[in-house]
PDB file of N, CA and C in Angstrom:
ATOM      1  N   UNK A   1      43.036 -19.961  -8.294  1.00  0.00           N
ATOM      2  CA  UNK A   1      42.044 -19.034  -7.821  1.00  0.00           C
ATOM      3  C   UNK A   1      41.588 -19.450  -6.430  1.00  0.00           C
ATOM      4  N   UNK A   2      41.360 -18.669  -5.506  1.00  0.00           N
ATOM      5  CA  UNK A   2      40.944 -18.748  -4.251  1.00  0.00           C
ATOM      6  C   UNK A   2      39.500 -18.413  -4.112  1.00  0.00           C
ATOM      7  N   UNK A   3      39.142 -19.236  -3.867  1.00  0.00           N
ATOM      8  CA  UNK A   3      37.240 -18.577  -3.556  1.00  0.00           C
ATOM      9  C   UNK A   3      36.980 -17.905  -2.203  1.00  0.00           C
ATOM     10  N   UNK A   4      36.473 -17.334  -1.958  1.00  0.00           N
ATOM     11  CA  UNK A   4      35.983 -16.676  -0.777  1.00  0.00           C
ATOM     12  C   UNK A   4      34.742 -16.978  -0.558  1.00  0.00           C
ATOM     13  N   UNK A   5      34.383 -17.131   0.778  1.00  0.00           N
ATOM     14  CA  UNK A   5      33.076 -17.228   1.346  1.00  0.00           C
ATOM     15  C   UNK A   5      32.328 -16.189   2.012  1.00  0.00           C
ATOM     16  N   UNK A   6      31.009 -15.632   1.126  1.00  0.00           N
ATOM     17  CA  UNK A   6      30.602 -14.829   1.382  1.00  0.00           C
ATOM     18  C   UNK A   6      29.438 -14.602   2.732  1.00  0.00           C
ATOM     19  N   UNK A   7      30.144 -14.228   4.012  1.00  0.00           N
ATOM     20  CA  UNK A   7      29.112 -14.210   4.938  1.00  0.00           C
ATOM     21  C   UNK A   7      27.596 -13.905   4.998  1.00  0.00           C
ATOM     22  N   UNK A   8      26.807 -14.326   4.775  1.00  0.00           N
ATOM     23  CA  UNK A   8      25.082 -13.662   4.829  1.00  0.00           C
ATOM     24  C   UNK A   8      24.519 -13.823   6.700  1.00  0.00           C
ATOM     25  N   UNK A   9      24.281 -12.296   6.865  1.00  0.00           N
ATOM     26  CA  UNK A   9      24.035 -12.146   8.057  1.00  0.00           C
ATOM     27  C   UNK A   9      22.406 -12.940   8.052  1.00  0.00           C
ATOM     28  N   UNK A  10      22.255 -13.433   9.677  1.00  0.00           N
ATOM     29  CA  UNK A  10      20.892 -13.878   9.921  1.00  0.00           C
ATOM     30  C   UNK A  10      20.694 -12.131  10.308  1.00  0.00           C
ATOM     31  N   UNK A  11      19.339 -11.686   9.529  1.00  0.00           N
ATOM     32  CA  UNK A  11      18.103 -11.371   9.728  1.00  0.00           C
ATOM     33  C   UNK A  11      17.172 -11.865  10.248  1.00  0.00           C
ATOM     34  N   UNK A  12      16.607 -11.303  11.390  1.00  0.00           N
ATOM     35  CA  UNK A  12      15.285 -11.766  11.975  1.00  0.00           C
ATOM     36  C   UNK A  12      14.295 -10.702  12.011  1.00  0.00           C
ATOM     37  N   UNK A  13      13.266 -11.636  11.467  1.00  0.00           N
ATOM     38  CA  UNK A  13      11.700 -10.592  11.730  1.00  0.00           C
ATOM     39  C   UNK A  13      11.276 -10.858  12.650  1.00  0.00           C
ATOM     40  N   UNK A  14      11.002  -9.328  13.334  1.00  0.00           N
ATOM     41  CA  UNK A  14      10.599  -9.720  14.601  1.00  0.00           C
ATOM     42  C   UNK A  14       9.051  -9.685  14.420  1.00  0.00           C
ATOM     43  N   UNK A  15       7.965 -10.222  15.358  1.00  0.00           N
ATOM     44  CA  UNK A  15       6.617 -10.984  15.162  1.00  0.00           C
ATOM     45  C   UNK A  15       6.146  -9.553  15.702  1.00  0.00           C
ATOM     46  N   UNK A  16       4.738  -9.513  15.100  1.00  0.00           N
ATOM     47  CA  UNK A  16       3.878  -8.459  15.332  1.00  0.00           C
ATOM     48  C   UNK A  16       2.798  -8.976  16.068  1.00  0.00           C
ATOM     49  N   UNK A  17       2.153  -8.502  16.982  1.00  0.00           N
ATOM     50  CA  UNK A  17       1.250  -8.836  17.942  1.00  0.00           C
ATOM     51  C   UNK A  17      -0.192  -8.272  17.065  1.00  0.00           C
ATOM     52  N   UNK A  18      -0.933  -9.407  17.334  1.00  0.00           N
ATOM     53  CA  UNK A  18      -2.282  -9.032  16.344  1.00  0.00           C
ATOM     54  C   UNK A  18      -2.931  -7.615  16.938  1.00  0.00           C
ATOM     55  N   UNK A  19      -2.881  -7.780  18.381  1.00  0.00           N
ATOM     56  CA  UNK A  19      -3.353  -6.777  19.090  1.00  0.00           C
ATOM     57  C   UNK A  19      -2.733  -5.054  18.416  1.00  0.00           C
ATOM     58  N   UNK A  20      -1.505  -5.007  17.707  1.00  0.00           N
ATOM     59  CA  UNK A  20      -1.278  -4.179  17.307  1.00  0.00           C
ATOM     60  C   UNK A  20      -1.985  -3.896  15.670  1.00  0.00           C
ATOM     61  N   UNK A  21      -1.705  -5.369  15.580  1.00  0.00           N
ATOM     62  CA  UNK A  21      -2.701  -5.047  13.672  1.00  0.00           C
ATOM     63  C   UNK A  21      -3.787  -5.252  13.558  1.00  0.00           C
ATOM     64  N   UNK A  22      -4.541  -5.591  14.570  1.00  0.00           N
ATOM     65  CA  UNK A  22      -6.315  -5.445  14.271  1.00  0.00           C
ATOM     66  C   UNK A  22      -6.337  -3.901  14.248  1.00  0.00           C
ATOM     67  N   UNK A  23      -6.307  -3.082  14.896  1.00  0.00           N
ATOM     68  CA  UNK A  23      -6.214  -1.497  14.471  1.00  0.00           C
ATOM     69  C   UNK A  23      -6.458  -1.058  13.403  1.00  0.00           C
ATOM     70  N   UNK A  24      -5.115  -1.204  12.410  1.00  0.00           N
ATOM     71  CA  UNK A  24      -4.932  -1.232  11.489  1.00  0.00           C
ATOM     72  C   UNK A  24      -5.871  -2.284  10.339  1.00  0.00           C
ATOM     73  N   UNK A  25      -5.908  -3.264  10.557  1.00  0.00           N
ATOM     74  CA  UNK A  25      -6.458  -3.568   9.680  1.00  0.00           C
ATOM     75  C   UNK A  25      -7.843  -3.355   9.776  1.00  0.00           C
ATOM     76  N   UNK A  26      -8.168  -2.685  10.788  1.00  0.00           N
ATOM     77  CA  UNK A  26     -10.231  -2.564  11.105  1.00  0.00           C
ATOM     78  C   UNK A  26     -10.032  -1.683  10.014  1.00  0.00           C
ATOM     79  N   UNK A  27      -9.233  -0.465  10.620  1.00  0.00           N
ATOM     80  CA  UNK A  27      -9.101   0.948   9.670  1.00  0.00           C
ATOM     81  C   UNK A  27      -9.085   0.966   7.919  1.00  0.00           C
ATOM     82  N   UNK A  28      -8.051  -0.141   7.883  1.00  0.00           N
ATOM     83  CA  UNK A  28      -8.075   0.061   6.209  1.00  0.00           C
ATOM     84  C   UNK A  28      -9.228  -1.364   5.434  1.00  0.00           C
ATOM     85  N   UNK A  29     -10.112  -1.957   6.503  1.00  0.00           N
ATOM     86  CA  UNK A  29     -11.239  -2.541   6.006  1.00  0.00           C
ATOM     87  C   UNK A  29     -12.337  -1.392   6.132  1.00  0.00           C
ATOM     88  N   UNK A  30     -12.396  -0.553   6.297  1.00  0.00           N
ATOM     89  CA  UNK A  30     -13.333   0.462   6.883  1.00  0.00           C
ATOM     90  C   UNK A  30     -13.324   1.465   5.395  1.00  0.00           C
ATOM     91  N   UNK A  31     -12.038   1.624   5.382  1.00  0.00           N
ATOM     92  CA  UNK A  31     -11.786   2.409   4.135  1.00  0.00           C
ATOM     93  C   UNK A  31     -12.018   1.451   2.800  1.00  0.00           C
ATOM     94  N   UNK A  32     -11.488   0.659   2.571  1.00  0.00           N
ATOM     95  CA  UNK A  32     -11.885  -0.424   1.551  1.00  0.00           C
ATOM     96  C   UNK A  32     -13.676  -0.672   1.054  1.00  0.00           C
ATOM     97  N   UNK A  33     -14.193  -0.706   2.188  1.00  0.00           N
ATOM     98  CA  UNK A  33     -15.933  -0.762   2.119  1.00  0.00           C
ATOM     99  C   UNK A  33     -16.527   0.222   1.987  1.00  0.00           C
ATOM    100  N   UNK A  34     -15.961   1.803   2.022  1.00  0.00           N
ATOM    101  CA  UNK A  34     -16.386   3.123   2.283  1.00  0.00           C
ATOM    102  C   UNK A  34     -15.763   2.989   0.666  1.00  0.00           C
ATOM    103  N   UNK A  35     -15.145   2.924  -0.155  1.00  0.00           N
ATOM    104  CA  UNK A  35     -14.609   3.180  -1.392  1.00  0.00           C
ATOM    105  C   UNK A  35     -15.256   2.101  -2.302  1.00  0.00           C
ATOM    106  N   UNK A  36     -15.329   0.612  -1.926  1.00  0.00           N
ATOM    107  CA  UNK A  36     -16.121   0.081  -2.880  1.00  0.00           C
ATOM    108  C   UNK A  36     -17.966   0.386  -2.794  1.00  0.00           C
ATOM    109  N   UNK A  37     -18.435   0.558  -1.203  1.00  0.00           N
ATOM    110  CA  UNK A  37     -19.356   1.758  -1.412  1.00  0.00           C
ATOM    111  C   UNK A  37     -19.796   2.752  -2.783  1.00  0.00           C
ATOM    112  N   UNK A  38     -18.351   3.755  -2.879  1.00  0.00           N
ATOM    113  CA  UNK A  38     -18.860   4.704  -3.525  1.00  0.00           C
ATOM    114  C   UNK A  38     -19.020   4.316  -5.134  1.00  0.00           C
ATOM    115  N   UNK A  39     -17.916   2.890  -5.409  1.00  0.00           N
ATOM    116  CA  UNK A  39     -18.006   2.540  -6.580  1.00  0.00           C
ATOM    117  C   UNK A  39     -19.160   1.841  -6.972  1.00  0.00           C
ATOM    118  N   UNK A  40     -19.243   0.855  -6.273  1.00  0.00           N
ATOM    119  CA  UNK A  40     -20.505   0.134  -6.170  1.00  0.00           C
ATOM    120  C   UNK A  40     -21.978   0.400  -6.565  1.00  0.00           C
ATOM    121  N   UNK A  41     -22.150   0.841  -4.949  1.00  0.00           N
ATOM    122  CA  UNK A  41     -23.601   0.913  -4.918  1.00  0.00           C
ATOM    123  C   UNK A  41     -24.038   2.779  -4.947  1.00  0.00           C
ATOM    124  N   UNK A  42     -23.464   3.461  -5.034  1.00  0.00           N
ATOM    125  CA  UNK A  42     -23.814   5.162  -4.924  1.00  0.00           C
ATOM    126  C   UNK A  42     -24.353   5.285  -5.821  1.00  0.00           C
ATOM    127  N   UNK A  43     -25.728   5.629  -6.152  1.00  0.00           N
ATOM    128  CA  UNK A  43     -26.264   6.316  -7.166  1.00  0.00           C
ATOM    129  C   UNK A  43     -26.909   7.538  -7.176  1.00  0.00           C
ATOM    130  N   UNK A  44     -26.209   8.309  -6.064  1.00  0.00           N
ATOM    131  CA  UNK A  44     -26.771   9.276  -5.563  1.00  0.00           C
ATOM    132  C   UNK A  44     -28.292  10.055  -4.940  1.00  0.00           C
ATOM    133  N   UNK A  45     -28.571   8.507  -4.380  1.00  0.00           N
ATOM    134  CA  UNK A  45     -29.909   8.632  -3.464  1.00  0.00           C
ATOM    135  C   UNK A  45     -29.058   8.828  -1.878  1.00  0.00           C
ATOM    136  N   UNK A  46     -28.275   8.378  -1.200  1.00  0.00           N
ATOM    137  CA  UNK A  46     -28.078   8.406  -0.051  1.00  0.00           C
ATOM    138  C   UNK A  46     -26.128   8.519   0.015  1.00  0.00           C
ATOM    139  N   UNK A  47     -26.298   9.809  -1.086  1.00  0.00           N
ATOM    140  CA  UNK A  47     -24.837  10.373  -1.361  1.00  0.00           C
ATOM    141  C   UNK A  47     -24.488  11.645   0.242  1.00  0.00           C
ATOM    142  N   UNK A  48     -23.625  11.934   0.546  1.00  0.00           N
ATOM    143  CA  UNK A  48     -23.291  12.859   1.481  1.00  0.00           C
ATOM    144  C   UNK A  48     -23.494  14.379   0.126  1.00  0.00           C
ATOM    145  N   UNK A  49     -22.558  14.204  -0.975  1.00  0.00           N
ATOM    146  CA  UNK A  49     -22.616  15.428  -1.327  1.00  0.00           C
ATOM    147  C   UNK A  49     -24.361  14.917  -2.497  1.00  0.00           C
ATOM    148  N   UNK A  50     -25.093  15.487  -2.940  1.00  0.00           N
ATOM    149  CA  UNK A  50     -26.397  15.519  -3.324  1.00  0.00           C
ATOM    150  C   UNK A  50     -26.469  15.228  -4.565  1.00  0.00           C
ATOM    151  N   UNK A  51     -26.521  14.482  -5.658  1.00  0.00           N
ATOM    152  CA  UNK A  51     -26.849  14.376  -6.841  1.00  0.00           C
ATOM    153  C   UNK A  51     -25.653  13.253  -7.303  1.00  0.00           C
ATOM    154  N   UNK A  52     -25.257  13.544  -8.602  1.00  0.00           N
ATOM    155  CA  UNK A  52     -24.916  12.123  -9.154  1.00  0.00           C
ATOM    156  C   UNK A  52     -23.074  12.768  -9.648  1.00  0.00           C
ATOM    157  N   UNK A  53     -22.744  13.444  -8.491  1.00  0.00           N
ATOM    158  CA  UNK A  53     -21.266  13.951  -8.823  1.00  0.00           C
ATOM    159  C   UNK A  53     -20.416  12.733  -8.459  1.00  0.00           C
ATOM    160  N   UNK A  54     -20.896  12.156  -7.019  1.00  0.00           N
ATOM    161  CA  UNK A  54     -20.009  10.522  -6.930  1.00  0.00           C
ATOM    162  C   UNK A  54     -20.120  10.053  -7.988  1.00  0.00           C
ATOM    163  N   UNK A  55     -21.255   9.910  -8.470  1.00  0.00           N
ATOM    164  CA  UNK A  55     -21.454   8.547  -9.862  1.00  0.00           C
ATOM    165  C   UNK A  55     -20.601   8.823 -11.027  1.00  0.00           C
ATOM    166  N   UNK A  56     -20.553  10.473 -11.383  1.00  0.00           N
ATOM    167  CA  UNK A  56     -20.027  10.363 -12.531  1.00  0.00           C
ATOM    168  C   UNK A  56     -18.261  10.561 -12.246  1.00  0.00           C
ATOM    169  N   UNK A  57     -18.059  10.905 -11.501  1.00  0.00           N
ATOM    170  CA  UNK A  57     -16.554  10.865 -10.728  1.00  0.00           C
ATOM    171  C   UNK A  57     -15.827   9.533 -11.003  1.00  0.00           C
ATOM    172  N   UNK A  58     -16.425   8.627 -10.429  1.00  0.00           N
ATOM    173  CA  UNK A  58     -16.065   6.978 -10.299  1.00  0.00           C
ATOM    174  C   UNK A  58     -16.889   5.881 -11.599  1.00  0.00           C
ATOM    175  N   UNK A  59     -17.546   6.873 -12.500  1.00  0.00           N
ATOM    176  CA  UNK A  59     -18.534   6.071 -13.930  1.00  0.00           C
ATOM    177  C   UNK A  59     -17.492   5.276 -14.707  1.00  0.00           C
ATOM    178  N   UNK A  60     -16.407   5.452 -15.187  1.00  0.00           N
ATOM    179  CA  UNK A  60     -15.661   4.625 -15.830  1.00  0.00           C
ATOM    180  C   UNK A  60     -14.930   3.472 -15.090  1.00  0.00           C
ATOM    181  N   UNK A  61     -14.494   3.673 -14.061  1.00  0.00           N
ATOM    182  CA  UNK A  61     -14.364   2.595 -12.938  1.00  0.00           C
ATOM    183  C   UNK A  61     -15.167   1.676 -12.524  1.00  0.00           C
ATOM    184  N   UNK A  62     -16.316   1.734 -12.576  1.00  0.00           N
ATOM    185  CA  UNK A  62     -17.641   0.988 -12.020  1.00  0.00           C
ATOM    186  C   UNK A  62     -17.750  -0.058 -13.542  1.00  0.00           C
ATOM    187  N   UNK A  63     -17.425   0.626 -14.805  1.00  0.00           N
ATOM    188  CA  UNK A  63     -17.690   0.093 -16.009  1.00  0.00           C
ATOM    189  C   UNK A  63     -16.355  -1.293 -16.169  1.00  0.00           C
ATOM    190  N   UNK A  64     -15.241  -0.225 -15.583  1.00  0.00           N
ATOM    191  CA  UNK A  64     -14.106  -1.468 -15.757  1.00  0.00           C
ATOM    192  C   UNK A  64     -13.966  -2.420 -14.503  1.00  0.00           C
ATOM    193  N   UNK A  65     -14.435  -2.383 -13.219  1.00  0.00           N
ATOM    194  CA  UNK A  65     -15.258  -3.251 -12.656  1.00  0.00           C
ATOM    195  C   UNK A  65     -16.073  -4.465 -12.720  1.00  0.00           C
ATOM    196  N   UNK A  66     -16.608  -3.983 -13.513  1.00  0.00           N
ATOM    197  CA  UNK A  66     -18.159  -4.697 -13.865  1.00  0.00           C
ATOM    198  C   UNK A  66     -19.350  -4.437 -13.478  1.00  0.00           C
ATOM    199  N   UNK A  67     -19.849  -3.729 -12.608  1.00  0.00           N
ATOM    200  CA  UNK A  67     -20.810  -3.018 -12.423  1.00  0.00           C
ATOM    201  C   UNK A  67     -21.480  -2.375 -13.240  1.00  0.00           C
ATOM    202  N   UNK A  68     -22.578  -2.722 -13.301  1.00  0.00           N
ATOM    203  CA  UNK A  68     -23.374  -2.022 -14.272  1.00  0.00           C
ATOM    204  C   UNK A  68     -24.251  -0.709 -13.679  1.00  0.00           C
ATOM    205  N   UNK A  69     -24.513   0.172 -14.425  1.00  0.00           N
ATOM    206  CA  UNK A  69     -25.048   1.313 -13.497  1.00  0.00           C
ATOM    207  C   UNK A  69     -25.949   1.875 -14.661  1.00  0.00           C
ATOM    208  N   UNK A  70     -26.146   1.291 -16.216  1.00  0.00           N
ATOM    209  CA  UNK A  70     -27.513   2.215 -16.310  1.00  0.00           C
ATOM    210  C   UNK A  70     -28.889   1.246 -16.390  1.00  0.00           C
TER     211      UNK A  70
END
């Protein structure tokens, strides 16, 4: 039997400049705090839409969380 040697090409990652991923990552920390926001702390005193439609939207989530909300 003859074995063969199987070539594995070099791959290179090329480096990302932070300057390009602070952007990005401001953006999806922005969104992250705007969503644990609504899970969190919303009890519909200082809701955009008026009453307790966030709360009960996101109520079983907040429970499997750990948050307590009554």
């Amino acid at each position: 039997m003859s074995q063969t040697a199987v070539a594995i090409p070099d791959v290179e990652i090329p480096p990302i400049p932070v300057a390009e991923l602070a952007p990005w990552a401001g953006f999806v920390f922005l969104i992250a705090a705007i969503v644990l926001f609504f899970i969190s702390a919303d009890q519909g005193a200082v809701s955009i839409p008026s009453g307790n439609a966030i709360h009960e939207w996101v109520h079983d989530g907040r429970h499997l969380l750990g948050f307590p909300c009554h």
